[in-house]
N, C-alpha and C. Protein backbone atom coordinates (compact mmCIF):
# COMPACT_ATOMS: atom_id res chain seq x y z
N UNK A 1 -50.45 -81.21 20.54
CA UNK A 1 -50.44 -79.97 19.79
C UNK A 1 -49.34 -79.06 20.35
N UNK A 2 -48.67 -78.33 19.57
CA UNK A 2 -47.43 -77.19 20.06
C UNK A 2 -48.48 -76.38 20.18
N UNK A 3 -47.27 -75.51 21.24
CA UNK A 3 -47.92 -74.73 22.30
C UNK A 3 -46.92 -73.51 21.72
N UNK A 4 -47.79 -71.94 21.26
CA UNK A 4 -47.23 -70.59 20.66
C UNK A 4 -47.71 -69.56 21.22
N UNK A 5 -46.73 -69.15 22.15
CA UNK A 5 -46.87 -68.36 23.06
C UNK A 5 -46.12 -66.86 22.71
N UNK A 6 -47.64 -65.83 22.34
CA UNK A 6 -47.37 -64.62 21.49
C UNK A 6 -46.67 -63.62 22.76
N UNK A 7 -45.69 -63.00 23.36
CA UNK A 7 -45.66 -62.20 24.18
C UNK A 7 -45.63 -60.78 23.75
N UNK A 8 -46.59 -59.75 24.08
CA UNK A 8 -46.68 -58.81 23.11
C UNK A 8 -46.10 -57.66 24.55
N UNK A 9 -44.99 -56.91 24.04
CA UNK A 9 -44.21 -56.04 25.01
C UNK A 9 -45.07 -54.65 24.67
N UNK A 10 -45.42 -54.31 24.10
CA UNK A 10 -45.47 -52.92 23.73
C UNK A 10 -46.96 -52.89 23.09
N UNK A 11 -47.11 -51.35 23.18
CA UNK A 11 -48.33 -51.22 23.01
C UNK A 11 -48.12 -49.40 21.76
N UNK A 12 -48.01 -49.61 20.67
CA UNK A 12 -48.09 -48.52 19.34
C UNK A 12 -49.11 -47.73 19.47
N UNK A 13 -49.43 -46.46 20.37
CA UNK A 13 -50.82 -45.84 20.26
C UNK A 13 -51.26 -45.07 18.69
N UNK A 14 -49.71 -45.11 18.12
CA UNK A 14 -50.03 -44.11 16.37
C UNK A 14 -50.29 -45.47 15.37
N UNK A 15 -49.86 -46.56 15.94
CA UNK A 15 -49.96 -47.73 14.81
C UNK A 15 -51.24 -49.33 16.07
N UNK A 16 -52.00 -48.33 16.15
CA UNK A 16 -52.53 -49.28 17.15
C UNK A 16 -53.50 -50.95 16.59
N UNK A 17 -53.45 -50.60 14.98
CA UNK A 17 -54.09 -51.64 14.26
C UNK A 17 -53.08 -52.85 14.62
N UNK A 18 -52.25 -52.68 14.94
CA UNK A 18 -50.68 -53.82 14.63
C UNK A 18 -51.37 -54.80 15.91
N UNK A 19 -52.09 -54.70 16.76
CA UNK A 19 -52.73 -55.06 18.23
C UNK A 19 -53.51 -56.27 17.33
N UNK A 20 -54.21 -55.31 16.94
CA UNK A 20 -55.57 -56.30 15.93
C UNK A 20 -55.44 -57.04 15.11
N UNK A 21 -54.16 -56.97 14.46
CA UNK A 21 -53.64 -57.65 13.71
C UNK A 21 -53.13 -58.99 14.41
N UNK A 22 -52.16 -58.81 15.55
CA UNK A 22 -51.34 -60.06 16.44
C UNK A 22 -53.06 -61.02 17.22
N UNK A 23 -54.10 -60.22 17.50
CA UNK A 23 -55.15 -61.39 17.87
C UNK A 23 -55.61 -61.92 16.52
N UNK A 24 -55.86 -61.19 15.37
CA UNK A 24 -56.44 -62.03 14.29
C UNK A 24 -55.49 -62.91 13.98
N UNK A 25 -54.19 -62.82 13.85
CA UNK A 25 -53.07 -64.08 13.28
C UNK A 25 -52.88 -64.95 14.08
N UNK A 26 -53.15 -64.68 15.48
CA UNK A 26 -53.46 -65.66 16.26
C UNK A 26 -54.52 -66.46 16.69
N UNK A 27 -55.67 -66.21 15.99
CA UNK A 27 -56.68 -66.72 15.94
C UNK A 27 -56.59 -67.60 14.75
N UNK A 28 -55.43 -67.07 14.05
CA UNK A 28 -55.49 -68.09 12.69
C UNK A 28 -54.64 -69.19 12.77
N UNK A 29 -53.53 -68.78 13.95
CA UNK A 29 -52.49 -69.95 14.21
C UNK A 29 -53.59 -70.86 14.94
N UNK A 30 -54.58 -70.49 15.86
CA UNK A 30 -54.95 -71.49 16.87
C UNK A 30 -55.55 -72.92 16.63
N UNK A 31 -55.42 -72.90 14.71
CA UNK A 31 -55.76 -74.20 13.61
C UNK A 31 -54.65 -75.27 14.03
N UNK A 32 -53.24 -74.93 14.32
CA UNK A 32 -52.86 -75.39 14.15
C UNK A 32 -51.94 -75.60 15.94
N UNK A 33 -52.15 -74.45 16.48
CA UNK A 33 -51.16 -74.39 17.73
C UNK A 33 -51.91 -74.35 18.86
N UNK A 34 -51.48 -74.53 20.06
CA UNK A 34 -52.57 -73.77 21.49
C UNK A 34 -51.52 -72.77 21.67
N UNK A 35 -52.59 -71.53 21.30
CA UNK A 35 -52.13 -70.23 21.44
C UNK A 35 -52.39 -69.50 22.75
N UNK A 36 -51.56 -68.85 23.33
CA UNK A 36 -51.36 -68.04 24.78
C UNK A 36 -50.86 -66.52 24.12
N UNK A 37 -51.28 -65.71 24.19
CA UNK A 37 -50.74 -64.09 24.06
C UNK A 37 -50.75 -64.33 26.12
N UNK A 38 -49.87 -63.07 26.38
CA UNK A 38 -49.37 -62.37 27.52
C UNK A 38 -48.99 -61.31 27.11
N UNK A 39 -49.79 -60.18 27.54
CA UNK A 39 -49.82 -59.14 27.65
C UNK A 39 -48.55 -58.22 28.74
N UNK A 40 -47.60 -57.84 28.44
CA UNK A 40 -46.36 -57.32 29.28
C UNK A 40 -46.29 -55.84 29.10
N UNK A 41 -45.09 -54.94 29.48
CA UNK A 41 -44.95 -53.64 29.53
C UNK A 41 -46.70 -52.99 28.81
N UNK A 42 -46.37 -51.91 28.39
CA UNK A 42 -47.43 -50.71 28.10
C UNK A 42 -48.69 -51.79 27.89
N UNK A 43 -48.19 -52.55 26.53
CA UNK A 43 -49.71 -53.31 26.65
C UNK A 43 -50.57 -53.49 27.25
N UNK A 44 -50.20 -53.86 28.62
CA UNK A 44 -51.12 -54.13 29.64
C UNK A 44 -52.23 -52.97 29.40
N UNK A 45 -52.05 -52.21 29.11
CA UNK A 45 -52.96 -51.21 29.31
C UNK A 45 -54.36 -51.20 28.45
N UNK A 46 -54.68 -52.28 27.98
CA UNK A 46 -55.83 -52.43 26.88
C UNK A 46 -56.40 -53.40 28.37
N UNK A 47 -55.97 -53.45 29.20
CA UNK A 47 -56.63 -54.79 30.16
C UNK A 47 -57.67 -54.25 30.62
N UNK A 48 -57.88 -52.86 30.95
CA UNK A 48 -58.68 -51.99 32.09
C UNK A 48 -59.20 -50.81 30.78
N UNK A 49 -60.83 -51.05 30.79
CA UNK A 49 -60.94 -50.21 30.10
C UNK A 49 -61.13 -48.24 30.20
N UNK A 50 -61.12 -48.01 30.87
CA UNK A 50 -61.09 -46.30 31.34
C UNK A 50 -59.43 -46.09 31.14
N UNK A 51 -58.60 -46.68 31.50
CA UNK A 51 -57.12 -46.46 30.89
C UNK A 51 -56.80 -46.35 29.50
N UNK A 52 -57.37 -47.58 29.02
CA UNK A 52 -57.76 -47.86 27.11
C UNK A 52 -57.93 -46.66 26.62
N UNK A 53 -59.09 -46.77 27.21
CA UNK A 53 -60.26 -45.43 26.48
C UNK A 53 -58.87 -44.10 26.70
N UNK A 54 -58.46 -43.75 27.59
CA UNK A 54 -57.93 -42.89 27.81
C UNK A 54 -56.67 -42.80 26.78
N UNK A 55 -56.14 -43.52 26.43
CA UNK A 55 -55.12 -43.70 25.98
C UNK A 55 -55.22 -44.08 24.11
N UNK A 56 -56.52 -44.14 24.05
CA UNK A 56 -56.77 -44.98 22.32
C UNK A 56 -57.75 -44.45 22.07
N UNK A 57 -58.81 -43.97 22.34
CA UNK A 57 -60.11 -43.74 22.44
C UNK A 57 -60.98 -45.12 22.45
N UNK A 58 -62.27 -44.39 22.30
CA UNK A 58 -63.57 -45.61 22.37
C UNK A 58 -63.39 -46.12 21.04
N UNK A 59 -63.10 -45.99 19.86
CA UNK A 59 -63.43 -46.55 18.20
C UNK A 59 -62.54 -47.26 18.35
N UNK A 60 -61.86 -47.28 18.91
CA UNK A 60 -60.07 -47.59 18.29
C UNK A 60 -60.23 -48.97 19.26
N UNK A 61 -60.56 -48.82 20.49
CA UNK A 61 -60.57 -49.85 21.67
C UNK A 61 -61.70 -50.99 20.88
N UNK A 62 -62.62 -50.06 20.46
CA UNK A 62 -63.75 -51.15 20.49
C UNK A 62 -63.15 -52.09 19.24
N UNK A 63 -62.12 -51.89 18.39
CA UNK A 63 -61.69 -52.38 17.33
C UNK A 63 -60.88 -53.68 18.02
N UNK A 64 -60.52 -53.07 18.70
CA UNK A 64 -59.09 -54.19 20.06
C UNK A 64 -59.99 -55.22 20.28
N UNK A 65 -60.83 -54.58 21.12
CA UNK A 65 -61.70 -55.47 21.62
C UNK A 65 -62.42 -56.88 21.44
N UNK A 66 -63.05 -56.04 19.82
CA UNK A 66 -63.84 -57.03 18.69
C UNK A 66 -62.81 -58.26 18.33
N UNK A 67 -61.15 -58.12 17.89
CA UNK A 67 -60.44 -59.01 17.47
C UNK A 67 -59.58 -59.84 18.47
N UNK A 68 -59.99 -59.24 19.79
CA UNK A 68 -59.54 -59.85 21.02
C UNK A 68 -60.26 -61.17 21.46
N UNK A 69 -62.10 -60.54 21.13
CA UNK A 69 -62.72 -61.25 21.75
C UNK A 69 -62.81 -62.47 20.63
N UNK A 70 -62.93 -62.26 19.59
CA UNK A 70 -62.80 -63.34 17.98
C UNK A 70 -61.70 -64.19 18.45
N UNK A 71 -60.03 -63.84 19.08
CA UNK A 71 -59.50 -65.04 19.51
C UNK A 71 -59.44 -65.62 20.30
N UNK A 72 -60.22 -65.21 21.17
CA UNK A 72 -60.67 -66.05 22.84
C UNK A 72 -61.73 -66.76 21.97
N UNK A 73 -62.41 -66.52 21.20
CA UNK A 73 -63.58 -67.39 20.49
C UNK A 73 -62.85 -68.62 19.75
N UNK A 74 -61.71 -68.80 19.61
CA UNK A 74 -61.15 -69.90 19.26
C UNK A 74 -60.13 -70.58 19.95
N UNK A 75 -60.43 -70.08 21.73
CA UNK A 75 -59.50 -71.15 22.19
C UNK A 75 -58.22 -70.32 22.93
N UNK A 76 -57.99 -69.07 22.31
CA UNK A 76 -56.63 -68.89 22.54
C UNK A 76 -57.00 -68.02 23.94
N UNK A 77 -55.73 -68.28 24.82
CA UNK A 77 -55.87 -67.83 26.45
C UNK A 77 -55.49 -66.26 26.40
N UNK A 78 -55.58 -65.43 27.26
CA UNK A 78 -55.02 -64.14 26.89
C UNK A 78 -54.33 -63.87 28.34
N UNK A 79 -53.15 -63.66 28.99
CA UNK A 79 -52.97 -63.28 30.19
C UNK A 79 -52.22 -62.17 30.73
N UNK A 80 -51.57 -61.52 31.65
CA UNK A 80 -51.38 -60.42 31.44
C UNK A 80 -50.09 -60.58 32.79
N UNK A 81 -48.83 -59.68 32.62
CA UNK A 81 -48.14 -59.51 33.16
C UNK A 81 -48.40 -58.60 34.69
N UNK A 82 -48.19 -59.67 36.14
CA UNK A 82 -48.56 -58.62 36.71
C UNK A 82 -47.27 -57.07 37.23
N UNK A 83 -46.47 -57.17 36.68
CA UNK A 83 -45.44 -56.07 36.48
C UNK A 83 -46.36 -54.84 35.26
N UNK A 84 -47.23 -55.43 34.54
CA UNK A 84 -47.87 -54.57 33.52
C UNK A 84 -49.11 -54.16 34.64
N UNK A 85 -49.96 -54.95 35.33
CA UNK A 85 -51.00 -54.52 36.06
C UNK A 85 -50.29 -52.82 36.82
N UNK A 86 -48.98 -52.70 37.24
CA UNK A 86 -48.74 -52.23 38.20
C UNK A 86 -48.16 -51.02 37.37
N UNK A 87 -47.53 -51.41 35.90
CA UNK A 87 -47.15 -50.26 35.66
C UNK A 87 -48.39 -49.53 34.74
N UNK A 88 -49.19 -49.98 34.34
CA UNK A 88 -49.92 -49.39 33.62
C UNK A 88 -51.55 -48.85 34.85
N UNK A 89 -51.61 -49.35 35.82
CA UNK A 89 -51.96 -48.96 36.91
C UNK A 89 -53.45 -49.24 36.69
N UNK A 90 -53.86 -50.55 36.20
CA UNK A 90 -54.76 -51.53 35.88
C UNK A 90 -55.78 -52.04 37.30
N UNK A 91 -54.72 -52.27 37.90
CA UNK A 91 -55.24 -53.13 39.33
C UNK A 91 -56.60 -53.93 39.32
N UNK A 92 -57.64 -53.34 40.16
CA UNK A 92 -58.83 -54.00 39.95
C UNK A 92 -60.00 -53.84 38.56
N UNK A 93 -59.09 -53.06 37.81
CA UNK A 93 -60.88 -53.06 36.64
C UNK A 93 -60.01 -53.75 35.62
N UNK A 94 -59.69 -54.98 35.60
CA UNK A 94 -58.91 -56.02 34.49
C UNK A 94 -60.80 -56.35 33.99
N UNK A 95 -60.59 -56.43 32.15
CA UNK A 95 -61.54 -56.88 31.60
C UNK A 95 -61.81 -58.03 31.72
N UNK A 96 -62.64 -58.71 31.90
CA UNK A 96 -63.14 -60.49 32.13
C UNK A 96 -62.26 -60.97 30.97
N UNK A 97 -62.25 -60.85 29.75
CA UNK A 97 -60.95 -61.47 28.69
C UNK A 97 -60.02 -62.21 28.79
N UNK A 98 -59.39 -61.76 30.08
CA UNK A 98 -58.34 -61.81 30.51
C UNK A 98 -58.39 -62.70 31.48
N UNK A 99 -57.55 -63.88 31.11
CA UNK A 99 -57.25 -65.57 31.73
C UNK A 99 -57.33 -65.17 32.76
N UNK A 100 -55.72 -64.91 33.05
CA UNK A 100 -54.89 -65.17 34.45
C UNK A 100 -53.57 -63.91 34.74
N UNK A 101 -53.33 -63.74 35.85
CA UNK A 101 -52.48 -62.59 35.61
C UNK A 101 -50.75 -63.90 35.84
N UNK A 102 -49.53 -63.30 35.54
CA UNK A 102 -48.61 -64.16 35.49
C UNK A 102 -47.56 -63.45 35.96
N UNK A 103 -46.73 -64.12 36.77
CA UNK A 103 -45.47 -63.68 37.40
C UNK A 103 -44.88 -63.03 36.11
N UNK A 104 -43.55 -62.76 36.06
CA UNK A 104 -42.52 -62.20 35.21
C UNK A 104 -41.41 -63.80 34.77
N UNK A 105 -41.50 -64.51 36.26
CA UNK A 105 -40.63 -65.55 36.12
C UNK A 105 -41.50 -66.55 35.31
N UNK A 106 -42.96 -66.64 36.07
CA UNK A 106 -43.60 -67.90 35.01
C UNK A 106 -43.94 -67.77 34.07
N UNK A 107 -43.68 -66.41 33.16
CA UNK A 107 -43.99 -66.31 31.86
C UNK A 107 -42.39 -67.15 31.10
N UNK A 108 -41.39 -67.06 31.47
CA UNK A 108 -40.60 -67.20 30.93
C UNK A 108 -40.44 -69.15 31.01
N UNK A 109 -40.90 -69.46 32.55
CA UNK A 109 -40.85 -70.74 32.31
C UNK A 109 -41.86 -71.10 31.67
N UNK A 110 -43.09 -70.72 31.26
CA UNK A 110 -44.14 -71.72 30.56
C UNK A 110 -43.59 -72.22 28.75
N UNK A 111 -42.23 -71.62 28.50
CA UNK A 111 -41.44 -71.82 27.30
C UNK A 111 -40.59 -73.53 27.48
N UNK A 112 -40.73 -74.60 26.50
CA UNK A 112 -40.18 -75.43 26.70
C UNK A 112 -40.44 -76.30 25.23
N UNK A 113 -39.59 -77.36 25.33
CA UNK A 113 -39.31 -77.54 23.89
C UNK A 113 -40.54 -77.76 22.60
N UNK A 114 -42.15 -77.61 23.23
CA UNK A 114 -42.53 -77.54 22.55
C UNK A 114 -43.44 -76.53 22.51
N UNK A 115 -42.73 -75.44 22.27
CA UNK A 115 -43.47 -73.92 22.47
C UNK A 115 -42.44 -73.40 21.73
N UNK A 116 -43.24 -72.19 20.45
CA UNK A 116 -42.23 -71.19 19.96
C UNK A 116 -43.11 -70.14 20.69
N UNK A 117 -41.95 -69.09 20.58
CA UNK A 117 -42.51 -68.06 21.33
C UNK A 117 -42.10 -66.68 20.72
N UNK A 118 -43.27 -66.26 20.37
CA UNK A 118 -42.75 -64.67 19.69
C UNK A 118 -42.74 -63.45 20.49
N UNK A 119 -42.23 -62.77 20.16
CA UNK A 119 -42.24 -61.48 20.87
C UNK A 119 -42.68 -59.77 20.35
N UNK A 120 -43.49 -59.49 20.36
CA UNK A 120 -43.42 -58.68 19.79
C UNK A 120 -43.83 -57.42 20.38
């Protein structure tokens, strides 16, 4: 099976549905791909919830949440940049969701000829 590895840089607090949207389409690729999201820059910040909350509110998070947890329900890994742990200032309250934390370098090597990789 190809391997589609979503890297999501940014995090839209005025367009924050666009979040919910990249786990539901990836829950829909995971028919066909083994799907990995990595969580990098601002994003990180949905990892730890009192930051979330702070930053999105509780409705808005719990929306993240719900379509986060629907694509871990099919398989797909979720992991998180630890350059994002540090800038978004995450450290120890990372949500259970969340795989594995990943260098900066091994995100870039886990790309190889049978992996597309989006960015968004």
């Amino acid at each position: 099976m190809k391997h589609l590895l979503i890297i999501i840089t940014a995090l839209d607090r005025d367009n924050w549905t666009a979040i919910v949207d990249i786990f539901n389409k990836a829950k829909a690729a995971s028919k066909d791909f083994q799907v990995e999201i990595v969580l990098t820059g601002d994003s990180g910040i949905i990892a730890a919830v009192p930051e979330a909350t702070a930053a999105l509110g509780e409705w808005r998070l719990s929306k993240i949440y719900e379509s986060m947890r629907s694509a871990k329900s099919s398989g797909i890994r979720i992991n998180i940049c630890e350059r994002a742990i540090e800038w978004c200032g995450v450290n120890n309250r990372i949500i259970p969701e969340i795989d594995g934390i990943l260098s900066s370098s091994s995100i870039l090597g886990r790309a190889t000829a049978d992996t597309y990789v989006t960015y968004f």
